[in-house]
C-alpha atoms as a PDB file:
ATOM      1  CA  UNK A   1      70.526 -17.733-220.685  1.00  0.00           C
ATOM      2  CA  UNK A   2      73.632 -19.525-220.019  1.00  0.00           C
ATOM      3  CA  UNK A   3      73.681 -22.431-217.033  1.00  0.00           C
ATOM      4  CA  UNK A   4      75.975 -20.503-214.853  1.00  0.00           C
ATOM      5  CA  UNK A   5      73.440 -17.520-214.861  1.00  0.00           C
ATOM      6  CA  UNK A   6      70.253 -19.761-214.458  1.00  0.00           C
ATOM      7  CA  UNK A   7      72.096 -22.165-211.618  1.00  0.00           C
ATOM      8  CA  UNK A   8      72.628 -18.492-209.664  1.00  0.00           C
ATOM      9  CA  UNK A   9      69.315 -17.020-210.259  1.00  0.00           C
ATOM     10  CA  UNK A  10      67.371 -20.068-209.591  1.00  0.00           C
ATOM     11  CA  UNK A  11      69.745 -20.758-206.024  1.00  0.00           C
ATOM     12  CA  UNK A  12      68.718 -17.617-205.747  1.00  0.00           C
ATOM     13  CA  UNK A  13      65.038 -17.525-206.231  1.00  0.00           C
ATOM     14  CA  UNK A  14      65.053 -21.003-203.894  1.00  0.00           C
ATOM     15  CA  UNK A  15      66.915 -19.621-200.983  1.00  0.00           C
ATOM     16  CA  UNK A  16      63.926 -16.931-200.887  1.00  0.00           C
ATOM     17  CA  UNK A  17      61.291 -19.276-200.240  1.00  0.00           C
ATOM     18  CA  UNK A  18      60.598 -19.592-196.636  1.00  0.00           C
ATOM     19  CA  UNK A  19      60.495 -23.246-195.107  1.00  0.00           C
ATOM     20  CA  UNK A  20      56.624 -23.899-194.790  1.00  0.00           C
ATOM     21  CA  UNK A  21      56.590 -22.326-198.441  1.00  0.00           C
ATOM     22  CA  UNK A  22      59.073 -24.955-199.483  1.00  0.00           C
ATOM     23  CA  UNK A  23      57.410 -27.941-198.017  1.00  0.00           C
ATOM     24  CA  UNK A  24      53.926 -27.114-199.431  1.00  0.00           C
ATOM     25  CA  UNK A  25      55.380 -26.847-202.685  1.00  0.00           C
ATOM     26  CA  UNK A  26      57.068 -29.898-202.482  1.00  0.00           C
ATOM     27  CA  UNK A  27      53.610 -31.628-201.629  1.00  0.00           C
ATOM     28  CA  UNK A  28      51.624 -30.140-204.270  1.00  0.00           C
ATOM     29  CA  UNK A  29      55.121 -31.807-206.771  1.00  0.00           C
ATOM     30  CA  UNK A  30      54.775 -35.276-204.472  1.00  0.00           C
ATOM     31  CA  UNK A  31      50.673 -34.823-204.923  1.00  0.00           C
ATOM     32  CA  UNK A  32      51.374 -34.290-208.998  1.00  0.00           C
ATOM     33  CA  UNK A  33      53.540 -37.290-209.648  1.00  0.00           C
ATOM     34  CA  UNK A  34      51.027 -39.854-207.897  1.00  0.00           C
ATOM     35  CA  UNK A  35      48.157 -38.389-209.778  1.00  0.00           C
ATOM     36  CA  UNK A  36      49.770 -39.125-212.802  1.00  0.00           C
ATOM     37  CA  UNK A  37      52.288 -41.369-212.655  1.00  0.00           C
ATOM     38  CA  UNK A  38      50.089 -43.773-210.048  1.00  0.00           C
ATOM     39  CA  UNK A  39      52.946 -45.852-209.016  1.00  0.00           C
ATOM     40  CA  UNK A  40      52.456 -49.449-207.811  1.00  0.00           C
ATOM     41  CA  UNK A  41      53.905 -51.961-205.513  1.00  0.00           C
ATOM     42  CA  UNK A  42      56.876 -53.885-207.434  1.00  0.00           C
ATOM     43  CA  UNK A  43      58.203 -50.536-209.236  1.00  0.00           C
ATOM     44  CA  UNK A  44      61.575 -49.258-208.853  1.00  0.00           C
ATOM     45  CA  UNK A  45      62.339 -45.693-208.164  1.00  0.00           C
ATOM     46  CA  UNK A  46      65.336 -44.044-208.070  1.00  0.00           C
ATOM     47  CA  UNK A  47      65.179 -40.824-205.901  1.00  0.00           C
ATOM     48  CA  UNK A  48      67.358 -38.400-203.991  1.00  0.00           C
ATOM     49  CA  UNK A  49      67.613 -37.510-201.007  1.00  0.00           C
ATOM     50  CA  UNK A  50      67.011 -33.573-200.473  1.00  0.00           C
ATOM     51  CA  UNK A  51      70.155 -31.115-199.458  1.00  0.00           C
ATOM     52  CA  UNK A  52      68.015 -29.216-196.894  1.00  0.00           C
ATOM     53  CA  UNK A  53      70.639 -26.292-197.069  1.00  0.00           C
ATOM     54  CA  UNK A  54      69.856 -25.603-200.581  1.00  0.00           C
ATOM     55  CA  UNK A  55      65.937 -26.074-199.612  1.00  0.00           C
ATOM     56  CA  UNK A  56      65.556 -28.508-202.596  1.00  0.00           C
ATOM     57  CA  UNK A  57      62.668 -30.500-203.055  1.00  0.00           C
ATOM     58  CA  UNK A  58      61.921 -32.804-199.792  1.00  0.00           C
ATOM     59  CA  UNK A  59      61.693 -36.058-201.474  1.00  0.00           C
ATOM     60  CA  UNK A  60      61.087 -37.320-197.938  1.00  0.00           C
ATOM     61  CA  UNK A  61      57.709 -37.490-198.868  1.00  0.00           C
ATOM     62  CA  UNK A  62      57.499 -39.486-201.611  1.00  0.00           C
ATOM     63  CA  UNK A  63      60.215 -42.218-200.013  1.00  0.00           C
ATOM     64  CA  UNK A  64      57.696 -42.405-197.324  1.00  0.00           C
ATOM     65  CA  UNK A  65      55.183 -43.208-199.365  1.00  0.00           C
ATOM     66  CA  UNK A  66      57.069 -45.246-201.503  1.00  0.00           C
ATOM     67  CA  UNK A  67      57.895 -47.948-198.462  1.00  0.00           C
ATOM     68  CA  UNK A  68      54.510 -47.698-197.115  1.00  0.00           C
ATOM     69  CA  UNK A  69      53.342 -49.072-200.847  1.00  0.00           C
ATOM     70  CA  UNK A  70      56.091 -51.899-201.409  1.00  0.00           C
ATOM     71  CA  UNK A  71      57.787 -50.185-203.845  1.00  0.00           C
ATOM     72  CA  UNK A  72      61.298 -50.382-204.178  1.00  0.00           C
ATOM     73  CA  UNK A  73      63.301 -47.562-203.543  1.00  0.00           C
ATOM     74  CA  UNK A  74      67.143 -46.408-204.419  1.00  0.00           C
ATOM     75  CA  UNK A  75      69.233 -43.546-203.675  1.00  0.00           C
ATOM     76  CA  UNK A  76      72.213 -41.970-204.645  1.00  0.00           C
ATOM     77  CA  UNK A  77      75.111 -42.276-203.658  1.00  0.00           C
ATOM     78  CA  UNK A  78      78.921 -40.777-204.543  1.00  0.00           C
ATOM     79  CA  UNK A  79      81.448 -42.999-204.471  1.00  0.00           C
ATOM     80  CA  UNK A  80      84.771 -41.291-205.575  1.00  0.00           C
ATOM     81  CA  UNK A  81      83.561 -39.238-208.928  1.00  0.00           C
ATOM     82  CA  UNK A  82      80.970 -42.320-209.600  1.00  0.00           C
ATOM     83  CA  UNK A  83      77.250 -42.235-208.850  1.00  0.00           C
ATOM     84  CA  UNK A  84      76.421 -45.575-207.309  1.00  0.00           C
ATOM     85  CA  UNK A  85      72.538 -46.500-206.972  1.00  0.00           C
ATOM     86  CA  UNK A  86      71.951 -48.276-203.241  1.00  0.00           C
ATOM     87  CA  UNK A  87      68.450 -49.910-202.425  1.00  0.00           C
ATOM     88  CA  UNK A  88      67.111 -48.699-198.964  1.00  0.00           C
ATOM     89  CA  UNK A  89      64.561 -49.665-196.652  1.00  0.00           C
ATOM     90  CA  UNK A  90      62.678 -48.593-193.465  1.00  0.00           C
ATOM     91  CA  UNK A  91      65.613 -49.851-191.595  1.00  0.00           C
ATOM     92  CA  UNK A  92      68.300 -48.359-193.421  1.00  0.00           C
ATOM     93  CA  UNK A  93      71.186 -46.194-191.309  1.00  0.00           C
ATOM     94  CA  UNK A  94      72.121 -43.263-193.106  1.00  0.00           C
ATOM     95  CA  UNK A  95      75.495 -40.910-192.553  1.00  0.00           C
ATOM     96  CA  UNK A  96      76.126 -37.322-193.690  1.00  0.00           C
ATOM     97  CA  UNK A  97      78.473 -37.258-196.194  1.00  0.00           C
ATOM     98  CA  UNK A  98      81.666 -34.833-196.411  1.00  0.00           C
ATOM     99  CA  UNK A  99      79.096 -32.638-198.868  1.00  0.00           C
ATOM    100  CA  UNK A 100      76.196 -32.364-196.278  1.00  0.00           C
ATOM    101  CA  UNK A 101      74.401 -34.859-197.979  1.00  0.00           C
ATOM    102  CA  UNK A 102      71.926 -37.854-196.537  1.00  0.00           C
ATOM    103  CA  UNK A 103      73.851 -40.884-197.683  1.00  0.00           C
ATOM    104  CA  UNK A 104      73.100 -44.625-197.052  1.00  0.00           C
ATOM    105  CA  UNK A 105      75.827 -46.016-194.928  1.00  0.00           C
ATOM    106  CA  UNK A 106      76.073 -49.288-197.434  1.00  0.00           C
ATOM    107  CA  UNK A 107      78.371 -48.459-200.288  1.00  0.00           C
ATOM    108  CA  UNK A 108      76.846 -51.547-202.270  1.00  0.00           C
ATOM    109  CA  UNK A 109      75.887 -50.790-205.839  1.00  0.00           C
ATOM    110  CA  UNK A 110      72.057 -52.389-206.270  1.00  0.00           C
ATOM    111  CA  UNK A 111      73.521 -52.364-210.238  1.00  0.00           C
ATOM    112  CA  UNK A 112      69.953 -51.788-211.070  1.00  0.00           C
ATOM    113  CA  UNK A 113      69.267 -50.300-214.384  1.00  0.00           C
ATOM    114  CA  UNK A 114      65.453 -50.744-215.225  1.00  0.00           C
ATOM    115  CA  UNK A 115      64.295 -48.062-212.869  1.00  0.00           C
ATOM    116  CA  UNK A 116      60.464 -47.206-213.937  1.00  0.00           C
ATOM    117  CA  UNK A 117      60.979 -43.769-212.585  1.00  0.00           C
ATOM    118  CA  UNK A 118      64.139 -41.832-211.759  1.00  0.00           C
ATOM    119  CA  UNK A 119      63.476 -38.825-209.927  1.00  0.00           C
ATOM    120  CA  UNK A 120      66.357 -36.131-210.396  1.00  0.00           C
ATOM    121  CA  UNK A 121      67.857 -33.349-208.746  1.00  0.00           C
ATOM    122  CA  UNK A 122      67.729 -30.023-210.803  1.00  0.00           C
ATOM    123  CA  UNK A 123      67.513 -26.086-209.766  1.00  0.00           C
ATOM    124  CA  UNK A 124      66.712 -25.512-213.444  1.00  0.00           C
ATOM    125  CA  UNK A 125      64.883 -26.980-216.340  1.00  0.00           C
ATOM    126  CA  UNK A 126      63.918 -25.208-219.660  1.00  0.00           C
ATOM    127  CA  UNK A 127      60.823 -26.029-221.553  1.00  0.00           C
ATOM    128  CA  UNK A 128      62.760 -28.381-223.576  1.00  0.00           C
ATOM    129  CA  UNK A 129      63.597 -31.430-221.298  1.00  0.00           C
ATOM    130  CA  UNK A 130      67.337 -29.691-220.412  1.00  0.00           C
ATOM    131  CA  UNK A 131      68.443 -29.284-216.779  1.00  0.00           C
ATOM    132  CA  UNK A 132      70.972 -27.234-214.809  1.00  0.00           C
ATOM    133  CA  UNK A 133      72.052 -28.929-211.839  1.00  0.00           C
ATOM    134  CA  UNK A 134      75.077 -28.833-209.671  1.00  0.00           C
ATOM    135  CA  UNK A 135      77.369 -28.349-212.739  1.00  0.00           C
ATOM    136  CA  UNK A 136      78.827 -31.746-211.578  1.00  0.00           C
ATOM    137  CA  UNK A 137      77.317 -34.105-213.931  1.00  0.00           C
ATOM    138  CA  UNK A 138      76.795 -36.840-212.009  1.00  0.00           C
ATOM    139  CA  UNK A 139      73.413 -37.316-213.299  1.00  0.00           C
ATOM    140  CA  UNK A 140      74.117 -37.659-216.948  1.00  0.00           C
ATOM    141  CA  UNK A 141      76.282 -40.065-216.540  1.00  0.00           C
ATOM    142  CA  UNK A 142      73.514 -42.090-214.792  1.00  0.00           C
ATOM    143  CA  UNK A 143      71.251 -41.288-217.111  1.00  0.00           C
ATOM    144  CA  UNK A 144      73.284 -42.965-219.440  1.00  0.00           C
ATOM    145  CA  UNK A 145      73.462 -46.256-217.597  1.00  0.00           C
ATOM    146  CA  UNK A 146      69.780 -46.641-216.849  1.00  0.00           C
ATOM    147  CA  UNK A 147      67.224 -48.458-219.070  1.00  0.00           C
ATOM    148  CA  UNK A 148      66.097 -46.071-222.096  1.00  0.00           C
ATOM    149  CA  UNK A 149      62.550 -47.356-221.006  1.00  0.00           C
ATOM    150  CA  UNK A 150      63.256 -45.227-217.134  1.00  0.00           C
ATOM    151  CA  UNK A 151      61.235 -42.678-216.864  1.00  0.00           C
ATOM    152  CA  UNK A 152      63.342 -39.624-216.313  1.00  0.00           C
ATOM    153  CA  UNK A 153      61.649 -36.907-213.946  1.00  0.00           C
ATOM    154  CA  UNK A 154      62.810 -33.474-212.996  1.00  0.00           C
ATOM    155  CA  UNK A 155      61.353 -32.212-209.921  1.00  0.00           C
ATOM    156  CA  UNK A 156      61.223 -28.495-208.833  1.00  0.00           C
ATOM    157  CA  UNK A 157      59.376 -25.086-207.384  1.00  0.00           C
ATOM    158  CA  UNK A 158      59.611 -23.313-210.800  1.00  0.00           C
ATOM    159  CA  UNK A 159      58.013 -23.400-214.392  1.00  0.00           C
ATOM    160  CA  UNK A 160      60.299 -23.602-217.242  1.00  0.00           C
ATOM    161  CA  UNK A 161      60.230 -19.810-218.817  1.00  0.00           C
ATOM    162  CA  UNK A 162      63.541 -19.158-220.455  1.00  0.00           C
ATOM    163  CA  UNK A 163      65.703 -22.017-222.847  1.00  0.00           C
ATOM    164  CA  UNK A 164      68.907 -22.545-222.032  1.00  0.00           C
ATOM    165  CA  UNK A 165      71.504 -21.206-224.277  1.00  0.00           C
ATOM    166  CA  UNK A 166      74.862 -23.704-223.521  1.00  0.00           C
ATOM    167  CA  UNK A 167      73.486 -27.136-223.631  1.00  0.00           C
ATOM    168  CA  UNK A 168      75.950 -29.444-224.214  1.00  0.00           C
ATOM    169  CA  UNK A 169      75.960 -32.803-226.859  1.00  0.00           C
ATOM    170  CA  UNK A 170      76.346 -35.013-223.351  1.00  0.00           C
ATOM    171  CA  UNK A 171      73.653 -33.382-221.790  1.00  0.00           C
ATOM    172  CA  UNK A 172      70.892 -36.038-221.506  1.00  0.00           C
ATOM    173  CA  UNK A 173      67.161 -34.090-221.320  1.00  0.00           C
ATOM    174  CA  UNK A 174      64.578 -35.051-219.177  1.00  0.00           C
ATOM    175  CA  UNK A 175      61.586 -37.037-220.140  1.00  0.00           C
ATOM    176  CA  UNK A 176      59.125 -34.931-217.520  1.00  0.00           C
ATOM    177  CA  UNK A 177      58.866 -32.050-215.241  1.00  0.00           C
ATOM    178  CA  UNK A 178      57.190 -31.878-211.985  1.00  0.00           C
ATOM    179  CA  UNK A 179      56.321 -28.313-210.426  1.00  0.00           C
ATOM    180  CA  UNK A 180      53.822 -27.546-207.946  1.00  0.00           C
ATOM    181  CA  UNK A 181      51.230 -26.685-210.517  1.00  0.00           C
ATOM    182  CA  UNK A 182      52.272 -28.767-214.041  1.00  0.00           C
ATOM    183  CA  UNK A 183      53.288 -31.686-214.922  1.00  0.00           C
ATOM    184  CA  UNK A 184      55.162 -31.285-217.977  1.00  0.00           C
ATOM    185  CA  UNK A 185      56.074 -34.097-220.785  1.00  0.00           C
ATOM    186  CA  UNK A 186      59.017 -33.837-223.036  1.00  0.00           C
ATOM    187  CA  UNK A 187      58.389 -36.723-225.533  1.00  0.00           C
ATOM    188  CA  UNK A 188      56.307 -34.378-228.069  1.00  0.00           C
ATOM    189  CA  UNK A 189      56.216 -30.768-226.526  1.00  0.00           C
ATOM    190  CA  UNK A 190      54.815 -29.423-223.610  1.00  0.00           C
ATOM    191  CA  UNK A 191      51.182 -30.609-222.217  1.00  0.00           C
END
């Protein structure tokens, strides 16, 4: 299927899910990625913050639990066409930005590479490691810039069932897939 089709049917499929359905889901994902991942005070992740209006996953969660726990935490953030990586803490003001977005008032690039886990925005990902997003590419560029040793995760409320048919050579898979029920690794095939 081709990325425009998936991004629509999976918008789609999201935008059905009630809000207490949503937020479940997204703690059986946050519940997956500590019981496997078991992240530890000193690690950086790099996570974003959740567009409520397109119900994605509410990564709330795991910042909360990432700050409780001393590990470091950094968000996105869209500076001109440039995705910009800011550190945050519990005292951090946030804005909304002209998209609707959560954004860290600071416009100060951590320039942080060697992320141990960067957890990315997706509405689709196909049982090969490749994601549809926003169609904006923000995150392949950053996935370019981080260490190759960053862990590259996908979170979302759907299995992987069909491949996607227009992946492009500058498309940059992920390394893992969270869903509700699976956690799904890339390196040699599904688990």
């Amino acid at each position: 299927m081709l990325k425009a089709e998936l991004r629509k049917k999976y918008m789609q499929k999201r935008k059905a899910l009630s809000t207490d359905e949503a937020f479940l889901l997204s703690e059986n994902v946050f519940k997956n990625f500590v019981d496997y991942f078991k992240p530890i005070p000193g690690q950086k992740v790099h996570i974003f913050i959740p567009i409520e209006k397109f119900k994605e996953i509410d990564t709330k969660i795991f910042i909360d639990y990432f700050l409780s726990r001393n590990i470091r935490v950094f968000v996105p953030k869209i500076i001109d066409t440039q995705l910009i990586s800011v550190e945050i803490s519990k005292i951090t003001e946030f804005e909304t930005s002209q998209w609707g977005i959560s954004e860290p008032v600071s416009n100060e690039d951590s320039e942080v590479l060697d992320f141990d886990y960067v957890i990315t925005p997706l509405l689709y990902c196909d049982p090969k490691g490749n994601r549809v997003g926003y169609g904006k590419g923000f995150y392949d560029g950053f996935f370019e810039s981080v260490s190759e040793n960053s862990k590259k995760i996908g979170v979302n409320y759907f299995n992987p069932d069909e491949n996607i048919d227009d992946v492009w050579e500058n498309d940059i898979p992920l390394d893992y897939l969270l869903t509700p029920n699976r956690v799904l690794s890339f390196f040699n095939g599904l688990e």
